[in-house]
N, C-alpha and C. Protein backbone atom coordinates (compact mmCIF):
# COMPACT_ATOMS: atom_id res chain seq x y z
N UNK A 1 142.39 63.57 81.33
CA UNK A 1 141.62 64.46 82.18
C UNK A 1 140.24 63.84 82.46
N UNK A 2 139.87 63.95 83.64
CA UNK A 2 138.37 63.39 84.31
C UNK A 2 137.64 64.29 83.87
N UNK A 3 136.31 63.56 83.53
CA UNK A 3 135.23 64.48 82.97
C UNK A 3 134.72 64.94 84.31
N UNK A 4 133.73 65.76 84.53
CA UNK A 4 132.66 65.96 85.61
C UNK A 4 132.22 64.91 85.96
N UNK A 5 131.32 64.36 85.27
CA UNK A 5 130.60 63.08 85.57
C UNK A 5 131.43 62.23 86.23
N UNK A 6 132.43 61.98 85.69
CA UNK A 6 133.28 60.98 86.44
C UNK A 6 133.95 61.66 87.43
N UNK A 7 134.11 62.19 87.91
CA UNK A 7 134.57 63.12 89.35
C UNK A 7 133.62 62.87 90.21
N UNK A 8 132.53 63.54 89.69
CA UNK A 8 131.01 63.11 90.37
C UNK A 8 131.05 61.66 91.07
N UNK A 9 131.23 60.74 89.83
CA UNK A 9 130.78 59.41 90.11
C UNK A 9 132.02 58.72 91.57
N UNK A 10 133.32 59.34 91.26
CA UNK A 10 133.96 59.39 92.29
C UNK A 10 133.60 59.62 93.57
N UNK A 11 133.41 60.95 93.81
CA UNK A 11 133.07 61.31 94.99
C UNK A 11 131.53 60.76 95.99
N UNK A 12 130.87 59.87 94.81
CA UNK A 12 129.35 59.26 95.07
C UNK A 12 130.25 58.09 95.88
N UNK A 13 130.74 57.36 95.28
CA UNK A 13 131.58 56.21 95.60
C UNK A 13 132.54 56.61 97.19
N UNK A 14 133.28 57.25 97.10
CA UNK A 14 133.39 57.86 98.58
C UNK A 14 132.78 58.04 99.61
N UNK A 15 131.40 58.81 99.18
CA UNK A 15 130.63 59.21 100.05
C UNK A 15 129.63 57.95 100.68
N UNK A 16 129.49 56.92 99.39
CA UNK A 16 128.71 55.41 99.80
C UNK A 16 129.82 54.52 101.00
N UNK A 17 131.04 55.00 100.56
CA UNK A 17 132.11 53.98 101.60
C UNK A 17 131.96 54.95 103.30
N UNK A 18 132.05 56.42 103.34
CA UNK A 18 132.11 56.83 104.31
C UNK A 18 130.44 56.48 105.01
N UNK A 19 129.39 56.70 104.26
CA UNK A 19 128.17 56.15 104.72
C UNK A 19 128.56 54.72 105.66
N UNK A 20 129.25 53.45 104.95
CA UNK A 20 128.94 52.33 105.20
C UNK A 20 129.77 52.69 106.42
N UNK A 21 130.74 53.32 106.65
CA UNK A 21 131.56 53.18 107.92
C UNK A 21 130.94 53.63 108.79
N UNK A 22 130.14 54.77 108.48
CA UNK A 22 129.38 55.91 109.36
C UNK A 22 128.28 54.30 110.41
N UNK A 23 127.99 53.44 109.72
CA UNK A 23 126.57 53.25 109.49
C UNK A 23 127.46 51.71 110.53
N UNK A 24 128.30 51.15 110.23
CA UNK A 24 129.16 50.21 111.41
C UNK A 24 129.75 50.77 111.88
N UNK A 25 129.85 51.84 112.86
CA UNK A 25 130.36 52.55 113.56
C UNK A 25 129.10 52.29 114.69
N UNK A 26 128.26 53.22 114.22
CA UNK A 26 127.05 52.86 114.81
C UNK A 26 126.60 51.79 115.66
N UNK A 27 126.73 50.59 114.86
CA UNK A 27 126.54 49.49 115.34
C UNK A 27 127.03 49.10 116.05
N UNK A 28 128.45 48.74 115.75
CA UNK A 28 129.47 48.61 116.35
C UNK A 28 129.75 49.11 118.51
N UNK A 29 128.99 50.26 118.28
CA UNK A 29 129.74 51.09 119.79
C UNK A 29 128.35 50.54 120.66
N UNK A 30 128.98 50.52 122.07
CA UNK A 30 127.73 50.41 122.99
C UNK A 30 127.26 51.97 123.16
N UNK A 31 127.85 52.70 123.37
CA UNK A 31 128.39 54.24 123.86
C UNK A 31 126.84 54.71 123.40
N UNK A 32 125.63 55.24 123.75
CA UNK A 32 124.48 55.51 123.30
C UNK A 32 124.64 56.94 122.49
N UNK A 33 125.49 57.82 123.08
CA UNK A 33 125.99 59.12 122.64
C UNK A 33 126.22 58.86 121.39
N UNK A 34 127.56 58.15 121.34
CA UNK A 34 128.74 58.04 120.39
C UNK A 34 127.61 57.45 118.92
N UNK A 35 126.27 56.37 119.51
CA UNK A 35 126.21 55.64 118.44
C UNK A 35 124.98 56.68 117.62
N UNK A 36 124.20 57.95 118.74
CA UNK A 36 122.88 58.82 118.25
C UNK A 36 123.86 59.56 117.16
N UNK A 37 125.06 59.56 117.28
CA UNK A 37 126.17 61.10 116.84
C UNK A 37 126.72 60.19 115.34
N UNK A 38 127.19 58.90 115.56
CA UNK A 38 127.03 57.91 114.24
C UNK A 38 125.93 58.00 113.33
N UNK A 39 124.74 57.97 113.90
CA UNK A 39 123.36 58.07 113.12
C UNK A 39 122.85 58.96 112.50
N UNK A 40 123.20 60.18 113.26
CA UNK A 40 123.16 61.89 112.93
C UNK A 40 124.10 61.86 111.66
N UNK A 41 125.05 61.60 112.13
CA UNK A 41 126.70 61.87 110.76
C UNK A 41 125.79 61.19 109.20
N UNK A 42 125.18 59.99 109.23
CA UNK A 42 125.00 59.01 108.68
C UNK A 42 123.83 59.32 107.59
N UNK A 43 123.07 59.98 108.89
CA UNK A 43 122.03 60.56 108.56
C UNK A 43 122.28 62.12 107.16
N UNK A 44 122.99 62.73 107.52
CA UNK A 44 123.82 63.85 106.85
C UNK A 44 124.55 63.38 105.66
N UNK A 45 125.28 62.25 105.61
CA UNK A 45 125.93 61.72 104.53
C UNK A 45 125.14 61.36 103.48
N UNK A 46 123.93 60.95 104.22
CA UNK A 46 122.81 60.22 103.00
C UNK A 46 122.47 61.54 101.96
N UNK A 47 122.08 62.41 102.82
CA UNK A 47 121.50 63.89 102.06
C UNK A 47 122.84 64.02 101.13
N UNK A 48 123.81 64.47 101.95
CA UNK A 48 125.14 64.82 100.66
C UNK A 48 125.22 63.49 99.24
N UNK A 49 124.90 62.34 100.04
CA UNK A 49 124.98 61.03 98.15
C UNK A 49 123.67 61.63 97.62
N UNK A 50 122.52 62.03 98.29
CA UNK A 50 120.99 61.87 97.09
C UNK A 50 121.54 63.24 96.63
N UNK A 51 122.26 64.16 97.32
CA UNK A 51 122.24 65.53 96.19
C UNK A 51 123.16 65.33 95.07
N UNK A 52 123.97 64.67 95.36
CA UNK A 52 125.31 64.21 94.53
C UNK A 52 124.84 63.33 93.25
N UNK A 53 123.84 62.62 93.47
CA UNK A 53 123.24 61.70 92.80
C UNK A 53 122.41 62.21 91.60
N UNK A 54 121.75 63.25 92.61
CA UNK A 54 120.66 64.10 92.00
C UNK A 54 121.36 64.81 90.88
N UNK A 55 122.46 65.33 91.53
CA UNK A 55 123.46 66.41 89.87
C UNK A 55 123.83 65.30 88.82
N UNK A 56 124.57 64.55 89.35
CA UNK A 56 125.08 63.47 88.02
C UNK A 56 123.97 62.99 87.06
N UNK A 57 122.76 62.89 88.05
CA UNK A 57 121.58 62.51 87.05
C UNK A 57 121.26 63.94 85.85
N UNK A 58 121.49 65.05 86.62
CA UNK A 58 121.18 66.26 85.89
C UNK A 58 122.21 66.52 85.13
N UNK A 59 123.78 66.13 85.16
CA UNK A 59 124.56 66.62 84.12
C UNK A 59 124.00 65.30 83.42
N UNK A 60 123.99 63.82 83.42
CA UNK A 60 124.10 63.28 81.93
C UNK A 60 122.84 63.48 81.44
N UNK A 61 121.37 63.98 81.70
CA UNK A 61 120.67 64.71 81.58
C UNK A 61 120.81 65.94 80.38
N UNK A 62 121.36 66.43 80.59
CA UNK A 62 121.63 68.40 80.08
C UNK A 62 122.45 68.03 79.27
N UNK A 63 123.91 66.93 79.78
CA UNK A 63 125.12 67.42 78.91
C UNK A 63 125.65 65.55 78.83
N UNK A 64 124.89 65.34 77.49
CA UNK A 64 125.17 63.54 77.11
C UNK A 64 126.46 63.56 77.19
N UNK A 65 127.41 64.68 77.08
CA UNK A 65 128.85 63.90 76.83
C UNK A 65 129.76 64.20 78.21
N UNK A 66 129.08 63.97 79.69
CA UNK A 66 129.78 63.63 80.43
C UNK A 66 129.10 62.30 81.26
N UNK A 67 128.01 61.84 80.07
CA UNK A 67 127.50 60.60 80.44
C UNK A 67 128.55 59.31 80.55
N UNK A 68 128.91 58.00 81.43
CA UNK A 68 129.57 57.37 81.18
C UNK A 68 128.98 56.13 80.70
């Protein structure tokens, strides 16, 4: 069974891969729309990893034994 922390640390790892796509997507398009709406998404993803980041720091914080 996965601890929290490591669920956590999962979904950080996800959210860093969907960032990087978000973030060459961007680049990638001429489309000025397509690439403000990449940047926006990108922009949004970042907030969801620092909050994500922010808890894992606060559970191994509070609770050492879902530290890895």
């Amino acid at each position: 069974m996965l601890t929290v922390g490591t669920k956590i640390q999962q979904t950080i790892s996800s959210c860093e891969s969907v960032l990087a796509n978000l973030h060459s997507f961007s680049l990638e398009t001429q489309d000025q729309a397509a690439k403000q709406m990449f940047q926006n998404l990108g922009n949004q993803q970042q907030q969801i990893l620092d909050n994500l980041n922010a808890r894992l720091q606060y559970i191994e914080t509070q609770e050492p034994q879902y530290k890895q």
